[in-house]
PDB file of N, CA and C in Angstrom:
ATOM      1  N   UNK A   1      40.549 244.615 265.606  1.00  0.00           N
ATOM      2  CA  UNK A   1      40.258 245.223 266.857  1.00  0.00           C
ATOM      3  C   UNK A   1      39.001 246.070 266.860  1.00  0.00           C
ATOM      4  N   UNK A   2      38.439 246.463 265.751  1.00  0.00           N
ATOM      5  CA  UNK A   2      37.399 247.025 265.728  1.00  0.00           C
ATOM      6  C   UNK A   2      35.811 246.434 266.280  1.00  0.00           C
ATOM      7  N   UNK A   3      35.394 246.815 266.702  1.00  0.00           N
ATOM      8  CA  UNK A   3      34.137 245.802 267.407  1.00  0.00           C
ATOM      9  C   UNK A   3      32.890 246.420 266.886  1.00  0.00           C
ATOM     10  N   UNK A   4      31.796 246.085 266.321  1.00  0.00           N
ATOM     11  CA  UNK A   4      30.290 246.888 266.543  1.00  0.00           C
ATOM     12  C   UNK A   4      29.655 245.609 267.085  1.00  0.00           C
ATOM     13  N   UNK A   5      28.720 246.303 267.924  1.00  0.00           N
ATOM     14  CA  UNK A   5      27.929 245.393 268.635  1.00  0.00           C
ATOM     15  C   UNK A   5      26.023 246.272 268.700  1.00  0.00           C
ATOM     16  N   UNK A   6      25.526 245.153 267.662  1.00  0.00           N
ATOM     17  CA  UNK A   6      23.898 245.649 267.624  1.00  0.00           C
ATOM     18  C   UNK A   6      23.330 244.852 268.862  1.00  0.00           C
ATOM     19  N   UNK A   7      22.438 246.053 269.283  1.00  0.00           N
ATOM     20  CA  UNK A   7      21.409 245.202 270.238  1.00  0.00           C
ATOM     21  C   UNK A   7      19.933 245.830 269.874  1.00  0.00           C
ATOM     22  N   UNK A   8      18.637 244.962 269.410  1.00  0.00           N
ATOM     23  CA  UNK A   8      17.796 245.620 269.128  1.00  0.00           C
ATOM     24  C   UNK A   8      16.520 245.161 269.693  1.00  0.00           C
ATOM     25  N   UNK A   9      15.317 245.996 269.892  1.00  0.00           N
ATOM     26  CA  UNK A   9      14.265 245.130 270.153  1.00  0.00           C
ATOM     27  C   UNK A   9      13.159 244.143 269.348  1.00  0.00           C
ATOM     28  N   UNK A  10      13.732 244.314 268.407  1.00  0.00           N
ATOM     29  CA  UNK A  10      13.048 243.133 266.692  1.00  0.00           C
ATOM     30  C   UNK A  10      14.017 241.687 267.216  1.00  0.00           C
ATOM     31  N   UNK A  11      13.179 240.828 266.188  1.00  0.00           N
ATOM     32  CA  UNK A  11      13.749 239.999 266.053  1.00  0.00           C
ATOM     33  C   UNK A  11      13.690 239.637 264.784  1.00  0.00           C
ATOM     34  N   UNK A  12      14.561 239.826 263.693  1.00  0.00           N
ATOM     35  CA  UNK A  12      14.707 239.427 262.621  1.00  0.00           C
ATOM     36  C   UNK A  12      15.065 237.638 262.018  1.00  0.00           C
ATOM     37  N   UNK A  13      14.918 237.755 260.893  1.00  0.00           N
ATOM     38  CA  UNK A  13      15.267 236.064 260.685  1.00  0.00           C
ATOM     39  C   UNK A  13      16.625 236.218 260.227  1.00  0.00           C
ATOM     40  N   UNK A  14      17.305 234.971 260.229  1.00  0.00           N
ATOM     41  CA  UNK A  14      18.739 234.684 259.992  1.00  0.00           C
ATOM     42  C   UNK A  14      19.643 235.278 259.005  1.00  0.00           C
ATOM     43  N   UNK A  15      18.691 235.360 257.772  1.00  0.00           N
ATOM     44  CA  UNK A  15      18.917 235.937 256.803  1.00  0.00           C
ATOM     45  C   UNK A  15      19.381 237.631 256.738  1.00  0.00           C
ATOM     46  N   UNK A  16      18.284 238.165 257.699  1.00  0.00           N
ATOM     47  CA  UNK A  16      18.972 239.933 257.471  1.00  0.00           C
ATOM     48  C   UNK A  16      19.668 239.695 258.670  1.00  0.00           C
ATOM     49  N   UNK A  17      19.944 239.126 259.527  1.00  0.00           N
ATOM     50  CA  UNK A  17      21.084 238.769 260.330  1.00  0.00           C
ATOM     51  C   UNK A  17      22.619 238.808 259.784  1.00  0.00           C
ATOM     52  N   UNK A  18      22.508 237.910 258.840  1.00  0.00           N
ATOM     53  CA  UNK A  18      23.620 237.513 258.030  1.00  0.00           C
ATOM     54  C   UNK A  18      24.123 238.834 257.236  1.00  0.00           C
ATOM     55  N   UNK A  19      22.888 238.988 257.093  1.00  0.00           N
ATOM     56  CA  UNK A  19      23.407 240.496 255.886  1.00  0.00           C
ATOM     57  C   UNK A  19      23.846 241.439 256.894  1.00  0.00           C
ATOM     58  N   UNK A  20      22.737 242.038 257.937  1.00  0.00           N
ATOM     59  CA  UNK A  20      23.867 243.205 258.446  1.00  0.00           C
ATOM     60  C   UNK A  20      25.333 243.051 258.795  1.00  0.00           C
ATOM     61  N   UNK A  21      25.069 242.024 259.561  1.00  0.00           N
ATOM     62  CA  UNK A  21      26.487 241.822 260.251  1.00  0.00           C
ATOM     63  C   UNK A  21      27.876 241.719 259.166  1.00  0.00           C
ATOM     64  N   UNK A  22      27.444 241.259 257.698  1.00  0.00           N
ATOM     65  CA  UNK A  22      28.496 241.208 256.870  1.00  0.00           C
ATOM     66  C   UNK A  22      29.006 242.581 256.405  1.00  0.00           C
ATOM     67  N   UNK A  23      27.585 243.472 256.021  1.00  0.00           N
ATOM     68  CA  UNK A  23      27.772 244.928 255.736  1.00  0.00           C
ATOM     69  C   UNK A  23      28.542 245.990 256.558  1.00  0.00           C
ATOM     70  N   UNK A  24      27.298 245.666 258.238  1.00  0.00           N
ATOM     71  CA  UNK A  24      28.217 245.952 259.105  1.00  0.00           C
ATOM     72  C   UNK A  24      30.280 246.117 259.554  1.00  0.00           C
ATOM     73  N   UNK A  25      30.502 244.958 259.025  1.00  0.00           N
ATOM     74  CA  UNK A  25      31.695 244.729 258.968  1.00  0.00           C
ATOM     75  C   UNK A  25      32.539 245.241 258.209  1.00  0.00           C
ATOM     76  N   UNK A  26      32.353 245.237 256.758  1.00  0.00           N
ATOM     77  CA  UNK A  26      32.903 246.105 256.035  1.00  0.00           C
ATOM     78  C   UNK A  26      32.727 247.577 255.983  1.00  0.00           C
ATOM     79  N   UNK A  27      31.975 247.719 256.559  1.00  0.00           N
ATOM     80  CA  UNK A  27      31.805 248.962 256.267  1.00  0.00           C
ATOM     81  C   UNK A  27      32.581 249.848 257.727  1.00  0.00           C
ATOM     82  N   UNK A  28      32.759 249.192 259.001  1.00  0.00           N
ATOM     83  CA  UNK A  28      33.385 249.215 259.910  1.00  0.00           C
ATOM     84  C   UNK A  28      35.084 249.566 259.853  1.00  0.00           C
ATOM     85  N   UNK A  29      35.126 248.403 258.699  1.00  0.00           N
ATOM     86  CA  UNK A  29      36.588 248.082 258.390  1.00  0.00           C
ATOM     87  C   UNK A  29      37.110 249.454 257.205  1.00  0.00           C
ATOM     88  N   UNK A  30      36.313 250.033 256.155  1.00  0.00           N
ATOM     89  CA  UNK A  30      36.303 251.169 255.957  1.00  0.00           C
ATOM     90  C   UNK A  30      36.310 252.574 256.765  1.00  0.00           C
ATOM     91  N   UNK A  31      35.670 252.661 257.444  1.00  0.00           N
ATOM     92  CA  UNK A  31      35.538 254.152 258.135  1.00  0.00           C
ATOM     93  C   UNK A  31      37.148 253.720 259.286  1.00  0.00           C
ATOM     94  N   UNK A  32      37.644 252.734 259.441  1.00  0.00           N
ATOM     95  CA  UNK A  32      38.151 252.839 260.666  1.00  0.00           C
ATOM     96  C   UNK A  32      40.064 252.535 259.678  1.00  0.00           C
ATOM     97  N   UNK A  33      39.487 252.135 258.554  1.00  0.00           N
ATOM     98  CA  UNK A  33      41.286 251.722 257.862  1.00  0.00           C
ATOM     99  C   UNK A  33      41.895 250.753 258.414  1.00  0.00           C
ATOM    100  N   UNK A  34      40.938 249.740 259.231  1.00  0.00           N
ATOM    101  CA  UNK A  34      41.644 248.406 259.979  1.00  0.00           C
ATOM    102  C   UNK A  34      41.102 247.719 258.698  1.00  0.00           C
ATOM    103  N   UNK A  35      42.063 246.372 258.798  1.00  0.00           N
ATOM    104  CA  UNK A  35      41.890 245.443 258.286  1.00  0.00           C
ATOM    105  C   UNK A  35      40.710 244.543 258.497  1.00  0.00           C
ATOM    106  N   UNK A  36      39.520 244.517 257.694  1.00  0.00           N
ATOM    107  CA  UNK A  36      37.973 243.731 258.123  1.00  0.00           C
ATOM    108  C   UNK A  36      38.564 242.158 258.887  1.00  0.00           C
ATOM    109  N   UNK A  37      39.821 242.073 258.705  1.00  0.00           N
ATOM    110  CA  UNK A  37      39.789 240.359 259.411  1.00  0.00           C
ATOM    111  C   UNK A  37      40.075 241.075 260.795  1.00  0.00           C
ATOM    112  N   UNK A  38      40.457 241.812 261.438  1.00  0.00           N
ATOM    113  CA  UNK A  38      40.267 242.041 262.973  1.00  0.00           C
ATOM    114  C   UNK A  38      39.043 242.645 263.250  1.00  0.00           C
ATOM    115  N   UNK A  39      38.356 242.516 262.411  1.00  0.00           N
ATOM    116  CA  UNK A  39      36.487 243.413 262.693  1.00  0.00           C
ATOM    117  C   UNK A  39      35.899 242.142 263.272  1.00  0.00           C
ATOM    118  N   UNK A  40      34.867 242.373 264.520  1.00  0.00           N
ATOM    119  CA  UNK A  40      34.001 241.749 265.141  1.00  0.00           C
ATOM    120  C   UNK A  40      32.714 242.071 264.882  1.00  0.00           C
ATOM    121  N   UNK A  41      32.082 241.427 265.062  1.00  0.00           N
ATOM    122  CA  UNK A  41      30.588 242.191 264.739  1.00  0.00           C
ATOM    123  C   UNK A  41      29.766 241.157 266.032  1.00  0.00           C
ATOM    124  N   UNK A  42      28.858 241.687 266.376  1.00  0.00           N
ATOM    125  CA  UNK A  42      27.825 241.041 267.648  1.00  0.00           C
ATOM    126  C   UNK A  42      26.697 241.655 267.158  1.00  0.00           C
ATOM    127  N   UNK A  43      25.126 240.708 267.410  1.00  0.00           N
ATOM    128  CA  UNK A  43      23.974 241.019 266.854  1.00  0.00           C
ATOM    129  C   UNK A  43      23.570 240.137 268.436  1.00  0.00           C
ATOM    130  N   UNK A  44      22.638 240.836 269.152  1.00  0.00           N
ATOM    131  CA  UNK A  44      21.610 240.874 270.235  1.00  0.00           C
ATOM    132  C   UNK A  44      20.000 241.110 269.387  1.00  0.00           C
ATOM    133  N   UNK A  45      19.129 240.460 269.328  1.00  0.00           N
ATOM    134  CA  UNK A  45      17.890 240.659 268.949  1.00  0.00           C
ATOM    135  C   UNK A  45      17.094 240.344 270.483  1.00  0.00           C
ATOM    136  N   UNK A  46      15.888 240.465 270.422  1.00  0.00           N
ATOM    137  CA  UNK A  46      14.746 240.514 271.057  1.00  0.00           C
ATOM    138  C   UNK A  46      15.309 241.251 272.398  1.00  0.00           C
ATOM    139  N   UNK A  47      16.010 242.308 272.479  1.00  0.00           N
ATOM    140  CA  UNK A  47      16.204 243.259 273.827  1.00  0.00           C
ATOM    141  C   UNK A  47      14.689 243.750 274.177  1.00  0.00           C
ATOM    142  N   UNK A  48      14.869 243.456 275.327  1.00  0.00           N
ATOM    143  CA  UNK A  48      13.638 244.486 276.363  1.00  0.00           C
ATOM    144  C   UNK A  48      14.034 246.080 275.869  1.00  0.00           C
ATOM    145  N   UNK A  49      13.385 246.772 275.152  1.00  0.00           N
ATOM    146  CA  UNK A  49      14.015 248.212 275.311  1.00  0.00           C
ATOM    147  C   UNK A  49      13.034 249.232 274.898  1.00  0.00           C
ATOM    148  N   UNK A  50      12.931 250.657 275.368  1.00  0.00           N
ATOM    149  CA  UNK A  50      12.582 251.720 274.744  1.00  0.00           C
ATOM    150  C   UNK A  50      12.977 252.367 274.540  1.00  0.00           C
ATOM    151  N   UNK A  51      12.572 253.341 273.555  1.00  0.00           N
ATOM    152  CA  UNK A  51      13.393 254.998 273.165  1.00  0.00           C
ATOM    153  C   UNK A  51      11.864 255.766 273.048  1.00  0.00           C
ATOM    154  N   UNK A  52      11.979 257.006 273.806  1.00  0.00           N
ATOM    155  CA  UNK A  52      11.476 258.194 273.942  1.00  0.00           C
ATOM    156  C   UNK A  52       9.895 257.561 274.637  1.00  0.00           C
ATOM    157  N   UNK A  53       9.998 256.606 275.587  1.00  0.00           N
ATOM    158  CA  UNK A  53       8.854 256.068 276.276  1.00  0.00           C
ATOM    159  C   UNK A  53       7.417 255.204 275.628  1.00  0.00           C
ATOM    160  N   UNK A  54       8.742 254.858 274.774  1.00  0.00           N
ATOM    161  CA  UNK A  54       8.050 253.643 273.859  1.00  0.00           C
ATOM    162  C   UNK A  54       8.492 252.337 273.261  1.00  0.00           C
ATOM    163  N   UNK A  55       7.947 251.683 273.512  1.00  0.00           N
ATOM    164  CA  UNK A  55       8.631 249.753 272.410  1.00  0.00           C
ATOM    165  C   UNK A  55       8.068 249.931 271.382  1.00  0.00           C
ATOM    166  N   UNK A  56       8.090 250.611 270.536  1.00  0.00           N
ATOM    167  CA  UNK A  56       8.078 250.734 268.837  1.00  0.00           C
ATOM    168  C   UNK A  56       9.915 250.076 268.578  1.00  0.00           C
ATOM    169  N   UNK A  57       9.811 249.368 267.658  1.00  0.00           N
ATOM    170  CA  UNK A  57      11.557 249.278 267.365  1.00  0.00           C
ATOM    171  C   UNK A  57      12.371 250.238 266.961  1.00  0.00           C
ATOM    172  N   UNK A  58      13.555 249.787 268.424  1.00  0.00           N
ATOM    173  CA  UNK A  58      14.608 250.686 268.515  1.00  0.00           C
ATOM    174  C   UNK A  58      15.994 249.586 268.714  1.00  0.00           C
ATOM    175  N   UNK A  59      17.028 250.479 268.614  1.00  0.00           N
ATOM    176  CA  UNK A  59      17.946 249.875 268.549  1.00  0.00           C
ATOM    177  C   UNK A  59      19.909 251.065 268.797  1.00  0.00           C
ATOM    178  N   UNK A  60      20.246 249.823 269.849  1.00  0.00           N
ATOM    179  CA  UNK A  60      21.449 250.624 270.019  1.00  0.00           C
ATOM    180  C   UNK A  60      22.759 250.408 269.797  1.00  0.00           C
ATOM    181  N   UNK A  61      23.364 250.757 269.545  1.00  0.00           N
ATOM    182  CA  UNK A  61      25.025 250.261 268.749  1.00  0.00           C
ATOM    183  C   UNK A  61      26.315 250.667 269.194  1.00  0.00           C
ATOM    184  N   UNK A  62      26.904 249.855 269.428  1.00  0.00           N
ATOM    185  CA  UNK A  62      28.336 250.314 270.647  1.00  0.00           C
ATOM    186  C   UNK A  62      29.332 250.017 269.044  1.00  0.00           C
ATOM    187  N   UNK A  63      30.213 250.663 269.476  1.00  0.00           N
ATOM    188  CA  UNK A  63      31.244 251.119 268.132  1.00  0.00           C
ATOM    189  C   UNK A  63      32.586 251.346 268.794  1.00  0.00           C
ATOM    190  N   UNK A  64      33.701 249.999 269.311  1.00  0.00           N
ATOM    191  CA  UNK A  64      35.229 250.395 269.581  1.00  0.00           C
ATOM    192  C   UNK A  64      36.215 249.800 268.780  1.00  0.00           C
ATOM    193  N   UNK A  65      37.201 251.001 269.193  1.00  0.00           N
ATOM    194  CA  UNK A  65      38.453 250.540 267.916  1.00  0.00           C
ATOM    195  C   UNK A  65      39.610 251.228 268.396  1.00  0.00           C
ATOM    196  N   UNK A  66      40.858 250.525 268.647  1.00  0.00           N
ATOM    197  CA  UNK A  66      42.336 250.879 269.091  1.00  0.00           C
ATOM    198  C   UNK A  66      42.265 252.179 267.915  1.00  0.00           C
ATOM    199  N   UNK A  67      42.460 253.368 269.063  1.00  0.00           N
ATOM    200  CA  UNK A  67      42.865 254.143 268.137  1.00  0.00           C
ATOM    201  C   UNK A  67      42.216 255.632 268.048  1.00  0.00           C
ATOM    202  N   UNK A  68      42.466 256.730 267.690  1.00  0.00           N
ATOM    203  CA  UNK A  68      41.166 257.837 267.676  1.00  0.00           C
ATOM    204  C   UNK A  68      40.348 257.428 266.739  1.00  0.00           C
ATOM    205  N   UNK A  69      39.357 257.819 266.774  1.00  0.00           N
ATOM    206  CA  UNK A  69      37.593 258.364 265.831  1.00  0.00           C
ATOM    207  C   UNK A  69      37.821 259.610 265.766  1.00  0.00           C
ATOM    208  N   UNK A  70      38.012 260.495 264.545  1.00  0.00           N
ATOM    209  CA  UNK A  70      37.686 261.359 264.329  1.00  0.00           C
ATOM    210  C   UNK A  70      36.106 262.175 264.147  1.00  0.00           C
ATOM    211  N   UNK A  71      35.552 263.021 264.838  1.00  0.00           N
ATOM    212  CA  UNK A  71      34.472 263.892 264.174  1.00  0.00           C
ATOM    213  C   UNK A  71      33.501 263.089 263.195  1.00  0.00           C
ATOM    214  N   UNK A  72      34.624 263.698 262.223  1.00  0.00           N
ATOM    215  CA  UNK A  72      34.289 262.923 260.435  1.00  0.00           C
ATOM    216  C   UNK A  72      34.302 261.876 260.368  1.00  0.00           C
ATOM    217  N   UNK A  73      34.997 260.972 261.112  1.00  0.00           N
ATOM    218  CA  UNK A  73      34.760 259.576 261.005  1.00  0.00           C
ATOM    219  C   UNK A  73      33.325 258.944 261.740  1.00  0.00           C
ATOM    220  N   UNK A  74      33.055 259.642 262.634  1.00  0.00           N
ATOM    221  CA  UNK A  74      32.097 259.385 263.872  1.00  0.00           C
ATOM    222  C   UNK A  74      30.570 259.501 262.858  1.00  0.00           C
ATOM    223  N   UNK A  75      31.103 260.709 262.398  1.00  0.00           N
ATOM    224  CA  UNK A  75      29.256 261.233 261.811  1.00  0.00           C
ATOM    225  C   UNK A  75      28.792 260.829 260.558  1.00  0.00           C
ATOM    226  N   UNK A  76      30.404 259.949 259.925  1.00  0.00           N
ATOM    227  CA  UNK A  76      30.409 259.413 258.502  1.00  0.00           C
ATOM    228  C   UNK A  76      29.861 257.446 259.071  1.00  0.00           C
ATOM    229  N   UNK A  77      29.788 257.222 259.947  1.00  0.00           N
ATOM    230  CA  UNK A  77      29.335 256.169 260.285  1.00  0.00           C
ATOM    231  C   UNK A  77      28.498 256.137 260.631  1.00  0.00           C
ATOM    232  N   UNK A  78      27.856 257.065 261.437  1.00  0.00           N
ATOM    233  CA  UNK A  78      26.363 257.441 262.455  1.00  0.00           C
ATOM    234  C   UNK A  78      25.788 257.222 261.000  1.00  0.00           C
ATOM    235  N   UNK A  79      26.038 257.894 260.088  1.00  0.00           N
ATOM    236  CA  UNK A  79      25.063 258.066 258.673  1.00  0.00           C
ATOM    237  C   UNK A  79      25.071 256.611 258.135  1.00  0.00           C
ATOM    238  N   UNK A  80      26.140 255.658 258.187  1.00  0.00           N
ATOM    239  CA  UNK A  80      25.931 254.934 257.125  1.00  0.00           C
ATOM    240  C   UNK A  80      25.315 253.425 257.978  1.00  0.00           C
ATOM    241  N   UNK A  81      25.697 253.507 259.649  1.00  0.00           N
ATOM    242  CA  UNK A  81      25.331 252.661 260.434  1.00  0.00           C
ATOM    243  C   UNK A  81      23.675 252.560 260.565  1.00  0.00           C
ATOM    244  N   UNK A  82      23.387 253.785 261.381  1.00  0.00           N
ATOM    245  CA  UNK A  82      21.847 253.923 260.957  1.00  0.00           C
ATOM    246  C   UNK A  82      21.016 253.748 259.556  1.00  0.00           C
ATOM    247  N   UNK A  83      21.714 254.372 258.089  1.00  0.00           N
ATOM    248  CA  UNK A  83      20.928 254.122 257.317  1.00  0.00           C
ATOM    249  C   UNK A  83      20.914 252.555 256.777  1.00  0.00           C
ATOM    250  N   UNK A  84      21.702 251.642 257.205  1.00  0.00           N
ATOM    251  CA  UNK A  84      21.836 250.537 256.997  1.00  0.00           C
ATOM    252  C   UNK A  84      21.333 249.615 257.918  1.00  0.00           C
ATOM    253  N   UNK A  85      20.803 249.781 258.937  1.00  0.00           N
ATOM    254  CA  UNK A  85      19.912 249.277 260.360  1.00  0.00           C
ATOM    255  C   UNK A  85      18.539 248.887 259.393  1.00  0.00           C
ATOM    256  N   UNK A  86      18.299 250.611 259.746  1.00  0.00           N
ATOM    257  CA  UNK A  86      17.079 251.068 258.636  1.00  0.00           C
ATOM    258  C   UNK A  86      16.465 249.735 257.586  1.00  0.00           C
ATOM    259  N   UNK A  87      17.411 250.169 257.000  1.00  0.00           N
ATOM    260  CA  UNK A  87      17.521 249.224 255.285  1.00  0.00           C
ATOM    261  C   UNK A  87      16.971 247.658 255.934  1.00  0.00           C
ATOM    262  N   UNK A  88      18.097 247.130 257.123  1.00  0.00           N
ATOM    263  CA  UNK A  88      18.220 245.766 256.908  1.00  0.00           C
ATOM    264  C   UNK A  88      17.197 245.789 258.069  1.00  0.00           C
ATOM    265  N   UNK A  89      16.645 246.553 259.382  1.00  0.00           N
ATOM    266  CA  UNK A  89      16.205 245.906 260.090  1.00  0.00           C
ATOM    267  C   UNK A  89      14.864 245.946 260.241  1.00  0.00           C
ATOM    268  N   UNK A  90      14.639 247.280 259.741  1.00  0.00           N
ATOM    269  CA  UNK A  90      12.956 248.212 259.912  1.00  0.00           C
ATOM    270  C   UNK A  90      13.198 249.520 260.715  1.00  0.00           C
ATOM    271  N   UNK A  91      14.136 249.228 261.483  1.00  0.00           N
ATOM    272  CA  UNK A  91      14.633 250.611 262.482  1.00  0.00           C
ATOM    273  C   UNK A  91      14.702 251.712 262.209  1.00  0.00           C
ATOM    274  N   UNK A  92      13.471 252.786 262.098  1.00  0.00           N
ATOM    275  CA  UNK A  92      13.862 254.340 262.119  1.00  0.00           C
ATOM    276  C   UNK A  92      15.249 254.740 262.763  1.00  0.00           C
ATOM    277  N   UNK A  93      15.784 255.736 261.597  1.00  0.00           N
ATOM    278  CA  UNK A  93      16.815 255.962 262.313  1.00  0.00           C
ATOM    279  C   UNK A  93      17.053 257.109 263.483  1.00  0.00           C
ATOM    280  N   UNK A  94      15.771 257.489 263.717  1.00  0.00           N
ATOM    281  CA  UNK A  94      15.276 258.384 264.454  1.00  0.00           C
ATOM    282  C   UNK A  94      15.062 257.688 265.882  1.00  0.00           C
ATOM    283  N   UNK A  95      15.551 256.389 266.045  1.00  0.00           N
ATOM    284  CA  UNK A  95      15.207 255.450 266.748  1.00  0.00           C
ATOM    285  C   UNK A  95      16.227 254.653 267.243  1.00  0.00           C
ATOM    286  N   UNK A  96      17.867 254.808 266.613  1.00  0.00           N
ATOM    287  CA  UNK A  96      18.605 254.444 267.007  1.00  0.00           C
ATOM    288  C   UNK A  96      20.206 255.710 267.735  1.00  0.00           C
ATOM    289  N   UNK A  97      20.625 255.161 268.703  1.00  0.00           N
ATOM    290  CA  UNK A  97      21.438 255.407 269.188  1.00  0.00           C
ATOM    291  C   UNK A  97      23.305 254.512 268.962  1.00  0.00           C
ATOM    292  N   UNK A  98      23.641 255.469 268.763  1.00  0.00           N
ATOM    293  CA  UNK A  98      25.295 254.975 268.718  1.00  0.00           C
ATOM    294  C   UNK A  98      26.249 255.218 269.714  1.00  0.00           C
ATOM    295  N   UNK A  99      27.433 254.833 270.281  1.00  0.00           N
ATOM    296  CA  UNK A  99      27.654 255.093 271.331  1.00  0.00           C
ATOM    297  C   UNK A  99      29.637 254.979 270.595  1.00  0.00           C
ATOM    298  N   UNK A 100      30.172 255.112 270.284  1.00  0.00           N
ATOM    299  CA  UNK A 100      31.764 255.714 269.903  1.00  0.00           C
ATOM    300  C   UNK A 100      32.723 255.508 270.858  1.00  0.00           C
ATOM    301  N   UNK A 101      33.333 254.237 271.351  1.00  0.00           N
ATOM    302  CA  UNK A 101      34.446 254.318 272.354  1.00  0.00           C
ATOM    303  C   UNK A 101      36.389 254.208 271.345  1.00  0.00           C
ATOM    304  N   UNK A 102      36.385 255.170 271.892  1.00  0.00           N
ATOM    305  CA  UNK A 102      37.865 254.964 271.366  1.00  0.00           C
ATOM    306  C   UNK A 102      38.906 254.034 272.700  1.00  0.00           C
ATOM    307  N   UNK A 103      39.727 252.594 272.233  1.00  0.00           N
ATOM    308  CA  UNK A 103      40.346 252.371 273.404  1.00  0.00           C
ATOM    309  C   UNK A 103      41.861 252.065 273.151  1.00  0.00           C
ATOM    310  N   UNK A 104      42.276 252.713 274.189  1.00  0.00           N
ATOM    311  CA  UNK A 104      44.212 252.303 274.256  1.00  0.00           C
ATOM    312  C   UNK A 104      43.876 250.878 274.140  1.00  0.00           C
ATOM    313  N   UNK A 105      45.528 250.731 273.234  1.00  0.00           N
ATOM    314  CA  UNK A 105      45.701 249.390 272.944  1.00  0.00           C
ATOM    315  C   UNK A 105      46.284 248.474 273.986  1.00  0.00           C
ATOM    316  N   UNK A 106      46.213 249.593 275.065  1.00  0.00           N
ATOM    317  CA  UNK A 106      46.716 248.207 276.305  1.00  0.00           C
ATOM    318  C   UNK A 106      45.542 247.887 277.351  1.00  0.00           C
ATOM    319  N   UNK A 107      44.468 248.443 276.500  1.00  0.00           N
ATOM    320  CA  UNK A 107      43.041 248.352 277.295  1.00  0.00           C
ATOM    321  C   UNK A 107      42.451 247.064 276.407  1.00  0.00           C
ATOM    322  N   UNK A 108      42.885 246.880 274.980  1.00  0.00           N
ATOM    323  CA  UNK A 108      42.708 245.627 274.542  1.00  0.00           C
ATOM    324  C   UNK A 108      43.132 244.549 274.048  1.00  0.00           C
ATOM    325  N   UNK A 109      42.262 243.303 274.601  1.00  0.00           N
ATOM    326  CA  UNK A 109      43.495 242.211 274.354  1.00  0.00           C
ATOM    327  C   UNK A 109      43.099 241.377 273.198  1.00  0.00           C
ATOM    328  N   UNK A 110      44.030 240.443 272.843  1.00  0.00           N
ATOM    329  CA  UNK A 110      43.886 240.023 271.652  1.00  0.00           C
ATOM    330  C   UNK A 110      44.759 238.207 272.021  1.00  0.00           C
ATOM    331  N   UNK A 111      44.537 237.430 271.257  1.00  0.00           N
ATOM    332  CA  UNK A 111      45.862 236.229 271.082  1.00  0.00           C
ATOM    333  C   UNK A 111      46.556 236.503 272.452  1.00  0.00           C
ATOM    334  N   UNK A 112      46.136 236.067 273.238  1.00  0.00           N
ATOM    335  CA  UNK A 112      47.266 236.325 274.549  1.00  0.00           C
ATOM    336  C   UNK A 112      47.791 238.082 275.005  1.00  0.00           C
ATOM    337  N   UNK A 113      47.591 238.742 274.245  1.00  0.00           N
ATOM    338  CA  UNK A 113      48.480 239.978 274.586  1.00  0.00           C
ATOM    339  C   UNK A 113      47.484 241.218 274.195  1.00  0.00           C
ATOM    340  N   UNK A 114      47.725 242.529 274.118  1.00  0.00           N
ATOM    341  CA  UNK A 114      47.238 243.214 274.323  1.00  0.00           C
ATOM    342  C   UNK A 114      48.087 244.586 272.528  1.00  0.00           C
ATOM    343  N   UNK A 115      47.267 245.486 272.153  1.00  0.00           N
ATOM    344  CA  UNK A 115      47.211 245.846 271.228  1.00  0.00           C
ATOM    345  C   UNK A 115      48.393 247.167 271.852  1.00  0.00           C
TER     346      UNK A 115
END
């Protein structure tokens, strides 16, 4: 049930594609104590976008999961999400935004039914 979803204005090749989204995932499946086989991951490249009135590459990241986010969980991911953008994409992390939805499990559905 856990979801991250990158959207960035780069366009990378397949390869660091492959890699974030795998890292991404686990590392998702860590901070959150779900099981990585209900982790989703979504990668958007070539977005129209700016941050602070500029197209230098930036990049933004939606983050939901049945369930609370703690604080510590929130700022222990901001750190490891961004520094791993960074790593795999070119993205200052001074440059990316995260966005933290916590959702009732009857707000999400799954196999026919709802969490």
């Amino acid at each position: 049930m856990p979801l991250i979803k990158v959207q960035t204005s780069i366009e990378p090749d397949q390869t660091a594609i492959a890699t974030l989204l795998k890292r991404l995932s686990a590392s998702l499946a860590k901070h959150t104590g779900k099981p990585e086989a209900y982790v989703m991951t979504a990668f958007e490249p070539n977005r129209s976008m700016t941050f602070g009135g500029t197209f230098d590459p930036t990049c933004y990241i939606e983050v939901k999961s049945v369930g609370t986010m703690t604080p510590t969980q929130t700022q222990a991911m901001s750190r490891e999400f961004c520094d791993t953008i960074a790593s795999t994409l070119g993205v200052p992390i001074d440059r990316t935004y995260i966005e933290f939805n916590d959702a009732k499990g009857s707000m999400w559905g799954w196999n026919g039914s709802t969490f």
